[in-house]
Protein backbone atom coordinates (compact mmCIF):
# COMPACT_ATOMS: atom_id res chain seq x y z
CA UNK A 1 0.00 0.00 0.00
CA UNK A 2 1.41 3.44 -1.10
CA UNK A 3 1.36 6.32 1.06
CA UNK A 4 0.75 9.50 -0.19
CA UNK A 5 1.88 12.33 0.71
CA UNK A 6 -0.40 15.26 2.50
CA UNK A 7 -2.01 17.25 -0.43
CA UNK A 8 -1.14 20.85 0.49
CA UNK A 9 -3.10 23.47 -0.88
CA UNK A 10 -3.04 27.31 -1.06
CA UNK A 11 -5.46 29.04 1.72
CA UNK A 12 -7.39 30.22 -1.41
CA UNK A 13 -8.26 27.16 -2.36
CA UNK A 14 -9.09 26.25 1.42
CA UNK A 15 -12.02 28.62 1.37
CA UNK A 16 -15.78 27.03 1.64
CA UNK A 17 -16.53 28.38 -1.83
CA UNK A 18 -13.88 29.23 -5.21
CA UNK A 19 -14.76 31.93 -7.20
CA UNK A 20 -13.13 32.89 -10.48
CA UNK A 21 -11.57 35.83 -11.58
CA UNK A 22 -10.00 36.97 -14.71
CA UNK A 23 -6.14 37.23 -14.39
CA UNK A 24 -5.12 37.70 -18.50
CA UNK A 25 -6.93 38.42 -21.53
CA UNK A 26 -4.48 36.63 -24.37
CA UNK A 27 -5.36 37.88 -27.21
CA UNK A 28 -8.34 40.35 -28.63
CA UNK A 29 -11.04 38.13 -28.63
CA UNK A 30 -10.99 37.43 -24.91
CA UNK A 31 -10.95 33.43 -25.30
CA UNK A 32 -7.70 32.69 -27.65
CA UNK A 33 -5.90 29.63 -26.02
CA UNK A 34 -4.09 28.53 -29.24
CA UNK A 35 -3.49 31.72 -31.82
CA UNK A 36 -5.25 32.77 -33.58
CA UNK A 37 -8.37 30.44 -32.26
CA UNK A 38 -11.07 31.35 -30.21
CA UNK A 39 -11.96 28.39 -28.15
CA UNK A 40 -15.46 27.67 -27.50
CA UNK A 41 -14.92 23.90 -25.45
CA UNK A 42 -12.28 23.12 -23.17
CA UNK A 43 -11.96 20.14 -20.95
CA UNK A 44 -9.32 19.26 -18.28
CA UNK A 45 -8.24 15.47 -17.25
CA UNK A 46 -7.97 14.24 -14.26
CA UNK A 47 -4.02 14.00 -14.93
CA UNK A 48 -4.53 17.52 -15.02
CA UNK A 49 -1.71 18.25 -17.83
CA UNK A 50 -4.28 16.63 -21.18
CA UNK A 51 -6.51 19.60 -21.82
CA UNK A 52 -8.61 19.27 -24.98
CA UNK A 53 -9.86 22.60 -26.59
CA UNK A 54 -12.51 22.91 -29.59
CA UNK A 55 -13.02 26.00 -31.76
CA UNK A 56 -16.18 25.55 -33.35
CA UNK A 57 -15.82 29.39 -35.21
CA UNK A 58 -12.65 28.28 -36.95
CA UNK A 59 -13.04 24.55 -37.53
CA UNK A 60 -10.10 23.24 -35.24
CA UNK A 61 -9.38 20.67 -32.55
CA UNK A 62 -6.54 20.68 -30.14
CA UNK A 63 -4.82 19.28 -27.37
CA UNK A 64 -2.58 19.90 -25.24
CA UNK A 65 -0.27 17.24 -23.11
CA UNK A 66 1.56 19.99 -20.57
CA UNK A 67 -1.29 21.94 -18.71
CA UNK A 68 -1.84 24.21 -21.86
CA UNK A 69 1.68 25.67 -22.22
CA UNK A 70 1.59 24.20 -25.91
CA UNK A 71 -0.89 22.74 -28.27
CA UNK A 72 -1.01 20.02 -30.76
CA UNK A 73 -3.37 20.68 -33.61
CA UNK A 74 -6.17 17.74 -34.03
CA UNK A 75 -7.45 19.06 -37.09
CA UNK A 76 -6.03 16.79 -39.79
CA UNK A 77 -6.47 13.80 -37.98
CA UNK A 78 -9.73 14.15 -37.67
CA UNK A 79 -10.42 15.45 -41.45
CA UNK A 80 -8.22 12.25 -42.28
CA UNK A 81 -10.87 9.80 -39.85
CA UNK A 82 -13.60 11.16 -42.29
CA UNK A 83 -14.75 14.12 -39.40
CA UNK A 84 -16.66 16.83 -41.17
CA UNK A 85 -15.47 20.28 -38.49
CA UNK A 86 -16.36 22.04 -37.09
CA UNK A 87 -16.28 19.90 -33.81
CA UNK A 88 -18.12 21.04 -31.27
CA UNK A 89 -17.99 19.26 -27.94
CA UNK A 90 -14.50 17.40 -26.68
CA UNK A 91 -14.54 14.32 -23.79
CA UNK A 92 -11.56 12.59 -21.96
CA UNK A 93 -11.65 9.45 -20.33
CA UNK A 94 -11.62 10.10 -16.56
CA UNK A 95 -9.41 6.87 -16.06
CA UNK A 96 -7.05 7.54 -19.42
CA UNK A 97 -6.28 10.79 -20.87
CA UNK A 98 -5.18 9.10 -24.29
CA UNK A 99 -9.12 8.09 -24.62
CA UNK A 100 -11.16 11.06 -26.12
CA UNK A 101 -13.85 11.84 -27.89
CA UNK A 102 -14.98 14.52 -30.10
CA UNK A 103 -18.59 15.93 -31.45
CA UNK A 104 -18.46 16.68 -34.75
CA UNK A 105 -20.41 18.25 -37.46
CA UNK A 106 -22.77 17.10 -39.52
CA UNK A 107 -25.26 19.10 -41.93
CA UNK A 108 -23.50 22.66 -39.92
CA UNK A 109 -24.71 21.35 -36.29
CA UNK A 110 -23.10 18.33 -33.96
CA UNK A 111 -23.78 15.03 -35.64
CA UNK A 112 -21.08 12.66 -35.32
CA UNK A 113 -19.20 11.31 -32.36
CA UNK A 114 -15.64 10.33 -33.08
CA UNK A 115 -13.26 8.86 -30.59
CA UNK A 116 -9.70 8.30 -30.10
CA UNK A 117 -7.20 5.78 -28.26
CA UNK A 118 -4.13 7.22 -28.69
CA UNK A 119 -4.19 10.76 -27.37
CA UNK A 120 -5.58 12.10 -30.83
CA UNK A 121 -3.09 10.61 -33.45
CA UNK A 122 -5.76 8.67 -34.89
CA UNK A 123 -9.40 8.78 -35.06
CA UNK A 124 -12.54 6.52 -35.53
CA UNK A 125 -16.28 7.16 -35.78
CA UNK A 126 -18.51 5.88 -33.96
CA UNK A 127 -21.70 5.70 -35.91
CA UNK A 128 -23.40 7.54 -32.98
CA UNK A 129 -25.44 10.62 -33.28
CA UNK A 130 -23.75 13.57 -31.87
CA UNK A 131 -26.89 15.57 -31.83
């Protein structure tokens, strides 16, 4: 049996409820994440360094495998699984951040669900409606 060690967090994260505030603006659209995107779905993993990031406005997927300090575009793997983007929604496994899913379009709104086992390198539909 492992012991852990005592999880030792900041007294602002000790308080009974967290409130968010705005710290930085990057960019001029007030939600660019990976330039020039404007992100309209991001999701954290419990590993807490896979983020996954959708910009439905400008057709692109991303992740990113270092808290968000750089991105990988998901783009052309998806386009290559047969994806029609924009996505639109983004999942990761809760118990592996290589498993993740993405909503994408079909007919301009969410249609399709396709998923991935490798961390986004390749893609495969699902045959699911997205809608």
């Amino acid at each position: 049996m492992a012991i852990l060690p005592a999880l030792v967090l900041p007294q602002s994260l000790r308080a009974a409820t967290l409130s968010w505030s705005m710290v930085d603006t990057p960019g001029t659209a007030f939600s660019v994440i990976a330039s020039p995107s404007e992100i309209s779905d991001l999701v954290v993993a419990t590993d807490g360094r896979t983020l996954l990031a959708t910009d439905t406005a400008g057709g692109k997927a991303y992740r990113s495998d270092d808290g968000g300090a750089g991105w990988n575009d998901l783009t052309n793997a998806l386009i290559a699984a047969g994806a029609v983007l924009p996505a639109w929604q983004a999942a990761v496994a809760p118990d592996n951040p290589r498993f993740m899913a993405m909503v994408t379009s079909a007919g301009g709104l969410p249609g399709a669900i396709f998923v991935s086992a490798d961390g986004g390198q390749s893609w495969g539909n699902t045959n699911f409606p997205g809608g």
